[in-house]
ModelCIF file with pLDDT and N, C-alpha, C, O atoms, coordinates in Angstrom:
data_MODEL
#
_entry.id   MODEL 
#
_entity.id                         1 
_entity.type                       polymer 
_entity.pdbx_number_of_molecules   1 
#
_entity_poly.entity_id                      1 
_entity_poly.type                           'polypeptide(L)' 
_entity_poly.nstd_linkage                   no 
_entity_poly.nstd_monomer                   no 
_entity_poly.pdbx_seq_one_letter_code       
;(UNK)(UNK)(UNK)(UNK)(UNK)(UNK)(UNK)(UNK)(UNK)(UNK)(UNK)(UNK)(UNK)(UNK)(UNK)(UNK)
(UNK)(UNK)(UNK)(UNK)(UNK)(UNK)(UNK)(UNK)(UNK)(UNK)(UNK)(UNK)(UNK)(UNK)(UNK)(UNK)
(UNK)(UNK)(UNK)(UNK)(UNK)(UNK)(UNK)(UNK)(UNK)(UNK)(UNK)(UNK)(UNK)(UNK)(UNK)
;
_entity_poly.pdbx_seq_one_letter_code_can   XXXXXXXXXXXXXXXXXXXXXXXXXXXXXXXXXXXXXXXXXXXXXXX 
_entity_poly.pdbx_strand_id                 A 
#
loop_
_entity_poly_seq.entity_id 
_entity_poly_seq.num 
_entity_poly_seq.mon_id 
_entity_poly_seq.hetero 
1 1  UNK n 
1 2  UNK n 
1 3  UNK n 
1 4  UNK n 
1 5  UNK n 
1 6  UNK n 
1 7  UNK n 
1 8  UNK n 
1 9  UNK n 
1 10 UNK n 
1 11 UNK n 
1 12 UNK n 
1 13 UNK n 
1 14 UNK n 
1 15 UNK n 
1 16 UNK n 
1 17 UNK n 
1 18 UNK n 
1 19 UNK n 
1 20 UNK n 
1 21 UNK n 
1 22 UNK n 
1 23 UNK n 
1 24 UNK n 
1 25 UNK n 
1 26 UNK n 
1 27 UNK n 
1 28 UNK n 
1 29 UNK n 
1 30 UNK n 
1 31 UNK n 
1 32 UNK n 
1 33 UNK n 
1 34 UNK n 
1 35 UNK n 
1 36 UNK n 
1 37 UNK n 
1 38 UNK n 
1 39 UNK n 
1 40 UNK n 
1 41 UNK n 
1 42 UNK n 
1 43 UNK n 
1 44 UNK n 
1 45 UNK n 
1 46 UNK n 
1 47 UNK n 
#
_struct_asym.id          A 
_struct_asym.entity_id   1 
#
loop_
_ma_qa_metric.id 
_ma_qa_metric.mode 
_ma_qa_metric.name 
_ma_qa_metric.software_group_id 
_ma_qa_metric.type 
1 global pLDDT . pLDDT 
2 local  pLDDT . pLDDT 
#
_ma_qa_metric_global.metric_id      1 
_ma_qa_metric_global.metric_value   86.49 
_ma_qa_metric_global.model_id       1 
_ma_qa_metric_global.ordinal_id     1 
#
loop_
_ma_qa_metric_local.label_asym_id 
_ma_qa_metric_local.label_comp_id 
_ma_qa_metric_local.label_seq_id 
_ma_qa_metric_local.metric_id 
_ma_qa_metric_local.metric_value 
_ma_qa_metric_local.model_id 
_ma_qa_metric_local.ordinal_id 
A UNK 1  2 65.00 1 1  
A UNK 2  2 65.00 1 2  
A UNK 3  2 74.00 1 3  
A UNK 4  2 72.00 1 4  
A UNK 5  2 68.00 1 5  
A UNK 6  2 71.00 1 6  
A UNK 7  2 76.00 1 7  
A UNK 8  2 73.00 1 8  
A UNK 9  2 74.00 1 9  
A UNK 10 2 81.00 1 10 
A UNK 11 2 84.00 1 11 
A UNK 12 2 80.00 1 12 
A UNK 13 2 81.00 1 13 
A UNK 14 2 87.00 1 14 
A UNK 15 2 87.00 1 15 
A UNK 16 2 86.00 1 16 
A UNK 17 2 90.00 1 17 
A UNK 18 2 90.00 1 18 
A UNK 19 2 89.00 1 19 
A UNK 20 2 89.00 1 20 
A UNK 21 2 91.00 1 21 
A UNK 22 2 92.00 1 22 
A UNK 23 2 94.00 1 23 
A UNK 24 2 94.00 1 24 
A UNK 25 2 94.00 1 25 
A UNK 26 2 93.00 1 26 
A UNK 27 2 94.00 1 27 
A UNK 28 2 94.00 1 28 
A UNK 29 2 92.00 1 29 
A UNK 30 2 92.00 1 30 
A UNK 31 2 91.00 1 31 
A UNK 32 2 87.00 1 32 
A UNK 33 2 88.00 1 33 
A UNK 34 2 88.00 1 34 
A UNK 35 2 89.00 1 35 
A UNK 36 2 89.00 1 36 
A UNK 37 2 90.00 1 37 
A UNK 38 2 91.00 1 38 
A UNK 39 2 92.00 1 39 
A UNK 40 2 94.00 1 40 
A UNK 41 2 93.00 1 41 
A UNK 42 2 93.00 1 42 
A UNK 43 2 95.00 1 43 
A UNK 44 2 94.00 1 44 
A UNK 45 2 92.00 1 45 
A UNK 46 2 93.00 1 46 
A UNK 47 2 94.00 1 47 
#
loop_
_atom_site.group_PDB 
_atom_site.id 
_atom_site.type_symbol 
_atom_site.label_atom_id 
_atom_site.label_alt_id 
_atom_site.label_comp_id 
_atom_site.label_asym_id 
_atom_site.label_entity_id 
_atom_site.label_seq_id 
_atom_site.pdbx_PDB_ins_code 
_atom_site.Cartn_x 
_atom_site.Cartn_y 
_atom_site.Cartn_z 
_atom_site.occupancy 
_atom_site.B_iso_or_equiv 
_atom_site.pdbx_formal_charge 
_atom_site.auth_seq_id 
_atom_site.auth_comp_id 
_atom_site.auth_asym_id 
_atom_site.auth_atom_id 
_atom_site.pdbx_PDB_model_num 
ATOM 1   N N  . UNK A 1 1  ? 86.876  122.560 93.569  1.00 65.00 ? 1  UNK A N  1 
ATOM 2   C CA . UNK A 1 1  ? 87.687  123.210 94.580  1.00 65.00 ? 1  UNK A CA 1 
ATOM 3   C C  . UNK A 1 1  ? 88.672  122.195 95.164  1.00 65.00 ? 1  UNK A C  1 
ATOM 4   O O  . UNK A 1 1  ? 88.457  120.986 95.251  1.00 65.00 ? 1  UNK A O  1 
ATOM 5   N N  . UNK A 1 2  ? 89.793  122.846 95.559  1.00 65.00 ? 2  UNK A N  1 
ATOM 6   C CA . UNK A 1 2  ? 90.223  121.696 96.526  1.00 65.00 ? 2  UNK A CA 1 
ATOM 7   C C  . UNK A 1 2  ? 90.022  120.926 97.358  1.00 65.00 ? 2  UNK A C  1 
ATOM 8   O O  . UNK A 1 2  ? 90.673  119.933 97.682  1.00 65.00 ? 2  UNK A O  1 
ATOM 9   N N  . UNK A 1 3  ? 88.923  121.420 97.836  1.00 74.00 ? 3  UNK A N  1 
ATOM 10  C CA . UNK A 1 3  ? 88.292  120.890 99.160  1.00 74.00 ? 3  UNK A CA 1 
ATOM 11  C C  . UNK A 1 3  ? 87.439  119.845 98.628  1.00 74.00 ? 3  UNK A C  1 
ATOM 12  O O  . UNK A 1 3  ? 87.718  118.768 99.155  1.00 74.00 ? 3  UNK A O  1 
ATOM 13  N N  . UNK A 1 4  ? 86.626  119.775 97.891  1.00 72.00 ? 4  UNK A N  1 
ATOM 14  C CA . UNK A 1 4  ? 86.213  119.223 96.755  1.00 72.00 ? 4  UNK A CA 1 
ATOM 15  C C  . UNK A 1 4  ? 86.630  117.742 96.447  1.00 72.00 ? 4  UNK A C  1 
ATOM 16  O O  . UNK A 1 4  ? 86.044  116.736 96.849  1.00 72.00 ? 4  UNK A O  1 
ATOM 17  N N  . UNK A 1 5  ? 88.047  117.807 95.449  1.00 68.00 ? 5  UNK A N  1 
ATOM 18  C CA . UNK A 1 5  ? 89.232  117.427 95.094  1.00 68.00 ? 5  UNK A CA 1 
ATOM 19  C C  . UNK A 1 5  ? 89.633  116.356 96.383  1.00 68.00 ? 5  UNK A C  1 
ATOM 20  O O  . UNK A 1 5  ? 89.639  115.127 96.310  1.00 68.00 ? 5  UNK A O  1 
ATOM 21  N N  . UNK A 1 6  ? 89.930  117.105 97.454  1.00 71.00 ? 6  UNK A N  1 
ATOM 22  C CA . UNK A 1 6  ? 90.053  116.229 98.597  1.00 71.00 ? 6  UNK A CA 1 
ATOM 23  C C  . UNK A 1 6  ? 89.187  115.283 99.206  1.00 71.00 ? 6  UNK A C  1 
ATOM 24  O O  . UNK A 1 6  ? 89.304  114.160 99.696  1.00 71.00 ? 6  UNK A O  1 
ATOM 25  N N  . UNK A 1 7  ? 88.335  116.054 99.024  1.00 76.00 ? 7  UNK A N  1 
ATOM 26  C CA . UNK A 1 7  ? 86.828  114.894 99.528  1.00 76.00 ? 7  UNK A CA 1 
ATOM 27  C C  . UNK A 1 7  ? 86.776  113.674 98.631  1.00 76.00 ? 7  UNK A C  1 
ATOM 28  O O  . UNK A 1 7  ? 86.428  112.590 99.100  1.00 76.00 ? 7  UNK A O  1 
ATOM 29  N N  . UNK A 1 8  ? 87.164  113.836 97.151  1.00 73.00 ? 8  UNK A N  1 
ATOM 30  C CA . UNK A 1 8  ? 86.994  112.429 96.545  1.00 73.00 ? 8  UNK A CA 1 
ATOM 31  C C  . UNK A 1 8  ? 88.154  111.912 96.547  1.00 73.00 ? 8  UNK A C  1 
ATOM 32  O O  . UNK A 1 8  ? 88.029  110.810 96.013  1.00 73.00 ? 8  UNK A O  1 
ATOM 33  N N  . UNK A 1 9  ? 89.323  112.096 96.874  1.00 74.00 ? 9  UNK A N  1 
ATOM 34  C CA . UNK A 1 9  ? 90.558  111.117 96.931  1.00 74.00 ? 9  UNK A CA 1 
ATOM 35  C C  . UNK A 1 9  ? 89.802  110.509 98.698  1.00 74.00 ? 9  UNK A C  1 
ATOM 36  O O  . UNK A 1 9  ? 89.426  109.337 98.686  1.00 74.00 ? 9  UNK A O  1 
ATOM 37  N N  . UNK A 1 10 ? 89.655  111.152 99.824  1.00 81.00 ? 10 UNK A N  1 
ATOM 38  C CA . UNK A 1 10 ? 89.257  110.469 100.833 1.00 81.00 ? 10 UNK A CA 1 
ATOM 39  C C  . UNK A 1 10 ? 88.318  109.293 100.576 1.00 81.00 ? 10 UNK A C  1 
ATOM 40  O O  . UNK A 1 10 ? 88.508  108.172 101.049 1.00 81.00 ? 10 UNK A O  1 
ATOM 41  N N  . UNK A 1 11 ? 87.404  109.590 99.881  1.00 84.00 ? 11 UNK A N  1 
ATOM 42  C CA . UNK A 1 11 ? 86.463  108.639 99.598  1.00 84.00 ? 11 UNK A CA 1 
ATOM 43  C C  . UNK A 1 11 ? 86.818  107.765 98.700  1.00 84.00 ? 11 UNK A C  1 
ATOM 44  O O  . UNK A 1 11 ? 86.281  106.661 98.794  1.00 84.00 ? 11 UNK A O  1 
ATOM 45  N N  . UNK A 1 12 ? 88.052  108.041 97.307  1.00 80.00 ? 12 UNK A N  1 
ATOM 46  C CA . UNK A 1 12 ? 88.557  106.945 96.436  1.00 80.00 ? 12 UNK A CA 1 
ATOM 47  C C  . UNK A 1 12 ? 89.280  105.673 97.121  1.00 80.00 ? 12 UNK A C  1 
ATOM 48  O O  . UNK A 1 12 ? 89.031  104.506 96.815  1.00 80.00 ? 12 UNK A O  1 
ATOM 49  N N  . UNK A 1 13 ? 90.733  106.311 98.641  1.00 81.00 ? 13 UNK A N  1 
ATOM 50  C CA . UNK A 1 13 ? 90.745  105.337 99.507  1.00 81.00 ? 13 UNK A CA 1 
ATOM 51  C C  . UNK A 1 13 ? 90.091  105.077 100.472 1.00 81.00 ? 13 UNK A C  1 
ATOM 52  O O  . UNK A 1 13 ? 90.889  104.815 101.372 1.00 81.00 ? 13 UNK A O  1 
ATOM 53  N N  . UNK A 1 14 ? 88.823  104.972 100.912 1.00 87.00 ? 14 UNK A N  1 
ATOM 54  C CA . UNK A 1 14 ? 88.257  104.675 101.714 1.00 87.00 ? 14 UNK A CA 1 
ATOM 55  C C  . UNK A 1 14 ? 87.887  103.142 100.993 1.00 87.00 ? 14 UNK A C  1 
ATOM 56  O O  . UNK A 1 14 ? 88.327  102.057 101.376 1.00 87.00 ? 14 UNK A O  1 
ATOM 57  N N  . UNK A 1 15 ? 86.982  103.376 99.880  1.00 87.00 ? 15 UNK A N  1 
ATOM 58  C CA . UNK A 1 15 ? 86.469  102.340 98.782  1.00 87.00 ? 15 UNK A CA 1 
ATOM 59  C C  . UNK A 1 15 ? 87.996  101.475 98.566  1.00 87.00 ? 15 UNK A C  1 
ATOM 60  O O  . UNK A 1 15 ? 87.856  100.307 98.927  1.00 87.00 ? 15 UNK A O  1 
ATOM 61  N N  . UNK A 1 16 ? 89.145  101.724 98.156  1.00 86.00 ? 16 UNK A N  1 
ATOM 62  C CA . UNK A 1 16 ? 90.183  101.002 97.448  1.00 86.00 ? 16 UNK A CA 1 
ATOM 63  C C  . UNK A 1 16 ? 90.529  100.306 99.017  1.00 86.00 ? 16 UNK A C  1 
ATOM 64  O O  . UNK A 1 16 ? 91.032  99.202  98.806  1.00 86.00 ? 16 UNK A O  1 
ATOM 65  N N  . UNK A 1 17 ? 90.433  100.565 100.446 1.00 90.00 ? 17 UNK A N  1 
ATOM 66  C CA . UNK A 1 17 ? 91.145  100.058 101.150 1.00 90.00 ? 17 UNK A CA 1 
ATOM 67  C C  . UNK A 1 17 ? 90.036  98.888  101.387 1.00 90.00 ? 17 UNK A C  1 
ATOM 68  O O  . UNK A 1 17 ? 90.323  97.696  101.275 1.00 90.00 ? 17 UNK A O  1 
ATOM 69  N N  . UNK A 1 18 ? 88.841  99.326  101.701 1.00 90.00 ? 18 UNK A N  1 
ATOM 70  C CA . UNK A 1 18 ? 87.813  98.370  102.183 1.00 90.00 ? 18 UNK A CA 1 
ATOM 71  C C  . UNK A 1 18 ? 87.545  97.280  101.023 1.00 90.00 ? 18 UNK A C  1 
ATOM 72  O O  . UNK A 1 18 ? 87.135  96.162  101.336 1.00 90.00 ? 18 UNK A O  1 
ATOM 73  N N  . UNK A 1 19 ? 87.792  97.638  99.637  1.00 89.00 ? 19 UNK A N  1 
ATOM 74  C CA . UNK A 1 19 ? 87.642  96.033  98.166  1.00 89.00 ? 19 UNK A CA 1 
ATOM 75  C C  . UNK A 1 19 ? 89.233  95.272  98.533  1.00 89.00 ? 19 UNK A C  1 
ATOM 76  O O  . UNK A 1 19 ? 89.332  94.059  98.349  1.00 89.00 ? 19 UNK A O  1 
ATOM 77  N N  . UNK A 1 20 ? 90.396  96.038  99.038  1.00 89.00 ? 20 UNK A N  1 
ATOM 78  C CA . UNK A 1 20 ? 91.759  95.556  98.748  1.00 89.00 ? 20 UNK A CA 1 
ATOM 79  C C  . UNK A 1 20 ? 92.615  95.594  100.055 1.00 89.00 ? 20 UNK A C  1 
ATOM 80  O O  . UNK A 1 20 ? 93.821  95.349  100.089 1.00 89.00 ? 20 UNK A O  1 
ATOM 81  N N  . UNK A 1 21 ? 91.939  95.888  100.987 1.00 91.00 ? 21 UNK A N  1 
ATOM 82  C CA . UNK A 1 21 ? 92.210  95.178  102.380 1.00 91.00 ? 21 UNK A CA 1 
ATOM 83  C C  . UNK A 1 21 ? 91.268  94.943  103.424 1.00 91.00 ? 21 UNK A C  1 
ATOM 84  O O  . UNK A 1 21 ? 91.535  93.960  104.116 1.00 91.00 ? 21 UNK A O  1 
ATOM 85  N N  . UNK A 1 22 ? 90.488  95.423  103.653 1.00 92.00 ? 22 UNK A N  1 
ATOM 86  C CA . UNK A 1 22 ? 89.385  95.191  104.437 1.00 92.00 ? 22 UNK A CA 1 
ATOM 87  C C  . UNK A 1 22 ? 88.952  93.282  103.918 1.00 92.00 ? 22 UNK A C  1 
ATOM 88  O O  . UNK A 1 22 ? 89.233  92.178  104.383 1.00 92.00 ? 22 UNK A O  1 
ATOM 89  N N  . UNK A 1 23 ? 88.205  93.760  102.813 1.00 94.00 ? 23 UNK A N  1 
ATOM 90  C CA . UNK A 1 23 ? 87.354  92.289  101.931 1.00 94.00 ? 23 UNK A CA 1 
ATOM 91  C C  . UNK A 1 23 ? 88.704  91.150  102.380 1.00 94.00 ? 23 UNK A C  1 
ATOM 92  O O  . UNK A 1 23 ? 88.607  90.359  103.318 1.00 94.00 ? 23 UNK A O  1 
ATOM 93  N N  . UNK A 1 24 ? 89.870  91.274  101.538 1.00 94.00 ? 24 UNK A N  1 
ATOM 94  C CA . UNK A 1 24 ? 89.975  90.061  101.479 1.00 94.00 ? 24 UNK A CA 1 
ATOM 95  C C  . UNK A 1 24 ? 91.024  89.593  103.067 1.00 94.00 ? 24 UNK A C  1 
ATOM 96  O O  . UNK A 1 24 ? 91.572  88.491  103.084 1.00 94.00 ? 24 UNK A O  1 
ATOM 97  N N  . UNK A 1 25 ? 91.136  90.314  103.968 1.00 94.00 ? 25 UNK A N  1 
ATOM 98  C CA . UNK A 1 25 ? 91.447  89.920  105.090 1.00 94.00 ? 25 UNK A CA 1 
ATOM 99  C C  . UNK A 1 25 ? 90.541  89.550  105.910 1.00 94.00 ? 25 UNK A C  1 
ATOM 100 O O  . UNK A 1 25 ? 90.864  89.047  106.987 1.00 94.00 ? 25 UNK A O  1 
ATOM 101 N N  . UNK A 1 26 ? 89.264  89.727  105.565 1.00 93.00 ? 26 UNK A N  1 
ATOM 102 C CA . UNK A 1 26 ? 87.740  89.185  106.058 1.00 93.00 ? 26 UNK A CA 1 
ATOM 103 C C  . UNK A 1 26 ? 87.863  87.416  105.425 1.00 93.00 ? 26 UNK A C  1 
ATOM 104 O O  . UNK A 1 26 ? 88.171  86.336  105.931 1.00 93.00 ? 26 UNK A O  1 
ATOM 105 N N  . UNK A 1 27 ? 87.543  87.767  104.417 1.00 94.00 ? 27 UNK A N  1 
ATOM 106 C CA . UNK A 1 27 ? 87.364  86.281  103.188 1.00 94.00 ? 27 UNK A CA 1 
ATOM 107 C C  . UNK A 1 27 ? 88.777  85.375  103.407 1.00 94.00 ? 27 UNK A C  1 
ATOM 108 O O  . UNK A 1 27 ? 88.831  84.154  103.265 1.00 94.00 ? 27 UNK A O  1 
ATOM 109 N N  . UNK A 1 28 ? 89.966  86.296  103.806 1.00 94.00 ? 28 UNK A N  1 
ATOM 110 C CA . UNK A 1 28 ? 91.005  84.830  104.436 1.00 94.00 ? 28 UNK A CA 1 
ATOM 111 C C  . UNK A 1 28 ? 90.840  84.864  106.147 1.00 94.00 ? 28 UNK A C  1 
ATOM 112 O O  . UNK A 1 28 ? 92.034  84.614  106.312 1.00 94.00 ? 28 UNK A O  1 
ATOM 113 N N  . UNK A 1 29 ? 90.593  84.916  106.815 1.00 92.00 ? 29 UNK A N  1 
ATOM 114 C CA . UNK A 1 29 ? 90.295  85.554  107.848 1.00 92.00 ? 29 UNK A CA 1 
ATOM 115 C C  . UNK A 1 29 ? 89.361  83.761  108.358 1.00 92.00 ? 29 UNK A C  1 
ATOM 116 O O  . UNK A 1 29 ? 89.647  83.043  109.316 1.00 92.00 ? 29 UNK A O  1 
ATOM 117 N N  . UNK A 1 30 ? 88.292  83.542  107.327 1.00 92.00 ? 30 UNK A N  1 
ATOM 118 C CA . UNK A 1 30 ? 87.186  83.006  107.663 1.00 92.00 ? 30 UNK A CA 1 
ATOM 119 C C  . UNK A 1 30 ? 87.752  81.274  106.923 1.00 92.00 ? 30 UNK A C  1 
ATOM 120 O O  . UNK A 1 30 ? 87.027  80.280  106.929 1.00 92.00 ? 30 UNK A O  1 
ATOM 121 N N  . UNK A 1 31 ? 89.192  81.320  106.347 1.00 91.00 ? 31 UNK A N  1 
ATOM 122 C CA . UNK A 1 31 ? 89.483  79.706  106.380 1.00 91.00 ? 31 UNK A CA 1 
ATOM 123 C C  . UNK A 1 31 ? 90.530  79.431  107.539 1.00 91.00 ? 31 UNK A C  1 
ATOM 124 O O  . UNK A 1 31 ? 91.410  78.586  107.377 1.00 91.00 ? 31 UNK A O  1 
ATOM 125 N N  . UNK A 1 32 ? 90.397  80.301  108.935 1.00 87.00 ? 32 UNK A N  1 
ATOM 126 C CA . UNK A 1 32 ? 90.881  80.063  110.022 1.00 87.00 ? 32 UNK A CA 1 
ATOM 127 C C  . UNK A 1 32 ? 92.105  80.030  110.327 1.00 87.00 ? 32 UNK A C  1 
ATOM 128 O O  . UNK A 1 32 ? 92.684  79.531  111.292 1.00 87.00 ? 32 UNK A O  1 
ATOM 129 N N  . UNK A 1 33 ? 92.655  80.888  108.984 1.00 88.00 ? 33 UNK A N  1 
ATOM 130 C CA . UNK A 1 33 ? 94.338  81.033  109.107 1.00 88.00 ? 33 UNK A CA 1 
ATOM 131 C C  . UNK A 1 33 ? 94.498  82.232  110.205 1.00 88.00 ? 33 UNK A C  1 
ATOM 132 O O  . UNK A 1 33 ? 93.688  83.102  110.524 1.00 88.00 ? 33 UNK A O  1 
ATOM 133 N N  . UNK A 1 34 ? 96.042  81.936  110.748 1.00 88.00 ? 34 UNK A N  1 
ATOM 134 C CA . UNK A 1 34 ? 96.527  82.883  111.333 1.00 88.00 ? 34 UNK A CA 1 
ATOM 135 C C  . UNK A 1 34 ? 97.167  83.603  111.219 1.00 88.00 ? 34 UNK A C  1 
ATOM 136 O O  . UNK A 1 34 ? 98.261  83.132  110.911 1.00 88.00 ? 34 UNK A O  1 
ATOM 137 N N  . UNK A 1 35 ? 97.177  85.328  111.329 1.00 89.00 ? 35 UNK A N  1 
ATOM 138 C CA . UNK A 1 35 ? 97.463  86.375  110.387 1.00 89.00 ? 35 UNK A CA 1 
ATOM 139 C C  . UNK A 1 35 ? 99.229  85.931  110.900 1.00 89.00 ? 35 UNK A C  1 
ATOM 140 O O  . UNK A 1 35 ? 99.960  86.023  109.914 1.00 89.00 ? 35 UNK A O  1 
ATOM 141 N N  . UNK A 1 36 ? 99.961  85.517  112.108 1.00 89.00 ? 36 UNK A N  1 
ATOM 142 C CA . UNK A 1 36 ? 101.604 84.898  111.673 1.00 89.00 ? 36 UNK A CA 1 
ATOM 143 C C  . UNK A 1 36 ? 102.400 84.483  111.102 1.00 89.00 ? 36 UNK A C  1 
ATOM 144 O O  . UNK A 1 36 ? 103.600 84.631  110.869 1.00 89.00 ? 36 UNK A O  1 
ATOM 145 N N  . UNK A 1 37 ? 101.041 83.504  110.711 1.00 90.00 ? 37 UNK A N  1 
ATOM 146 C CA . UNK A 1 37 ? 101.665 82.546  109.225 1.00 90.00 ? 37 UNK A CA 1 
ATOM 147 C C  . UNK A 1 37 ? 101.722 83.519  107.967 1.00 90.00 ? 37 UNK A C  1 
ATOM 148 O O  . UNK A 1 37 ? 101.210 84.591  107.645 1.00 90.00 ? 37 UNK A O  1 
ATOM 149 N N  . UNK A 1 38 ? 102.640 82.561  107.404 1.00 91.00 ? 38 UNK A N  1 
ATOM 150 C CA . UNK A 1 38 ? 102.907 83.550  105.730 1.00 91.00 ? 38 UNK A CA 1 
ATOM 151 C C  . UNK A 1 38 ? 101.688 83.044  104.798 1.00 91.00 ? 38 UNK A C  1 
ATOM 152 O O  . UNK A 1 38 ? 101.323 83.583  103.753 1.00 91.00 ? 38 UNK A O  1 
ATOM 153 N N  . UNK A 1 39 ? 101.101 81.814  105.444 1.00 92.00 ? 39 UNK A N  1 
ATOM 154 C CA . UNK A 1 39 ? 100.201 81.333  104.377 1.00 92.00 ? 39 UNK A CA 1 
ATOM 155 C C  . UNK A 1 39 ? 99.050  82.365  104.128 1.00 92.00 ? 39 UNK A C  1 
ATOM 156 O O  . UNK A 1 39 ? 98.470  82.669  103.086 1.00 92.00 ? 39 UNK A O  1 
ATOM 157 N N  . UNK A 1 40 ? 98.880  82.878  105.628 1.00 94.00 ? 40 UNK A N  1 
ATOM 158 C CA . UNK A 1 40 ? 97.714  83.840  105.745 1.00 94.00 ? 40 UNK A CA 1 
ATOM 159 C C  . UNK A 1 40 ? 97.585  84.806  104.592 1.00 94.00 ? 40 UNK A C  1 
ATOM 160 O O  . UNK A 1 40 ? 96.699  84.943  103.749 1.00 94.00 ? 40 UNK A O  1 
ATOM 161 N N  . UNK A 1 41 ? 98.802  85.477  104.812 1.00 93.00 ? 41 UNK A N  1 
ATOM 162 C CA . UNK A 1 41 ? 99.571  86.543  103.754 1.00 93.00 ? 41 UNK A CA 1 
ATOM 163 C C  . UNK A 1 41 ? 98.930  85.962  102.233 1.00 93.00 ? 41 UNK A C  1 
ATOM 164 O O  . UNK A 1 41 ? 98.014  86.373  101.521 1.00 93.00 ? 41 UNK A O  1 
ATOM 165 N N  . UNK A 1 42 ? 99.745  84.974  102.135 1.00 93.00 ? 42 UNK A N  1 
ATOM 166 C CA . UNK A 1 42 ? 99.668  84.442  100.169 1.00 93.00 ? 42 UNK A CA 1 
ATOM 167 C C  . UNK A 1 42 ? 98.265  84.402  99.947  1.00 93.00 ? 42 UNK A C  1 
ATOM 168 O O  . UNK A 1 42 ? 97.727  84.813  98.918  1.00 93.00 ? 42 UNK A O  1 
ATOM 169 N N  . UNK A 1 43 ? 97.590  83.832  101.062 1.00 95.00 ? 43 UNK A N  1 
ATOM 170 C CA . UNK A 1 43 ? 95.943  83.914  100.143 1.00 95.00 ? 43 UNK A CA 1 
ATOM 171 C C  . UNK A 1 43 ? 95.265  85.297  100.662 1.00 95.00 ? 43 UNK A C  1 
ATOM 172 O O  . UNK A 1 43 ? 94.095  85.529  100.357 1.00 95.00 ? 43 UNK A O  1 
ATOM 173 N N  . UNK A 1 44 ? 95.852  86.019  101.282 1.00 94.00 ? 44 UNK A N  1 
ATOM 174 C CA . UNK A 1 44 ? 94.899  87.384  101.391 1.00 94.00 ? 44 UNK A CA 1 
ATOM 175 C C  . UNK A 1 44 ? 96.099  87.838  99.910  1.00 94.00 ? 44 UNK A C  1 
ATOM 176 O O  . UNK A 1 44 ? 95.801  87.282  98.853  1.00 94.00 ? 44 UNK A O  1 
ATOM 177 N N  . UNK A 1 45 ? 96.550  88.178  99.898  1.00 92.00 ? 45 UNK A N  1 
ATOM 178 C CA . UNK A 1 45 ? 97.352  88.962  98.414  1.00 92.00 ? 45 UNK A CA 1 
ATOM 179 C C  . UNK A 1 45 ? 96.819  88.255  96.822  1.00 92.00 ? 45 UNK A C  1 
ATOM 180 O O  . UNK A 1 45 ? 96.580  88.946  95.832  1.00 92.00 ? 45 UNK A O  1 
ATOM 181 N N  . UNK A 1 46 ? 96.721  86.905  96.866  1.00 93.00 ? 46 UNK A N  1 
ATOM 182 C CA . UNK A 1 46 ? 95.630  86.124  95.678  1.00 93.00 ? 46 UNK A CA 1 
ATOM 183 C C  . UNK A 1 46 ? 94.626  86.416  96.094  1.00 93.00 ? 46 UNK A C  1 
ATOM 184 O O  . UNK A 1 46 ? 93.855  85.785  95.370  1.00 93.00 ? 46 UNK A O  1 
ATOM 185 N N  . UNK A 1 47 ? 93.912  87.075  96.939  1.00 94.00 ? 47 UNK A N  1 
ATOM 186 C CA . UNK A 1 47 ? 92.344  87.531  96.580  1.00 94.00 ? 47 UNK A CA 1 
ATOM 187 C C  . UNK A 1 47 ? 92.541  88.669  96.681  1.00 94.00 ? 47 UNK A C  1 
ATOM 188 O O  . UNK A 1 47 ? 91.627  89.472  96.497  1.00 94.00 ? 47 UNK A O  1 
#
């Protein structure tokens, strides 16, 4: 059903945001960069 259909795209980005932004803004997060800097940026986008 659509409703269905909808329920697993919600749940496909729920999963894709939390492995591909959640995780690695945690994991750069924790070598004490600051999200201002661009450096922050380059190693959250390489992980």
């Amino acid at each position: 059903s659509d409703l269905a259909i909808l329920g697993a795209i919600v749940v496909s980005f729920a999963f894709s945001i939390g492995l591909f932004v959640a995780l690695p803004h945690a994991l750069t997060a924790l070598l004490g960069l600051t999200t201002e800097s661009w450096q922050f940026h380059a190693v959250d986008g390489l992980i």
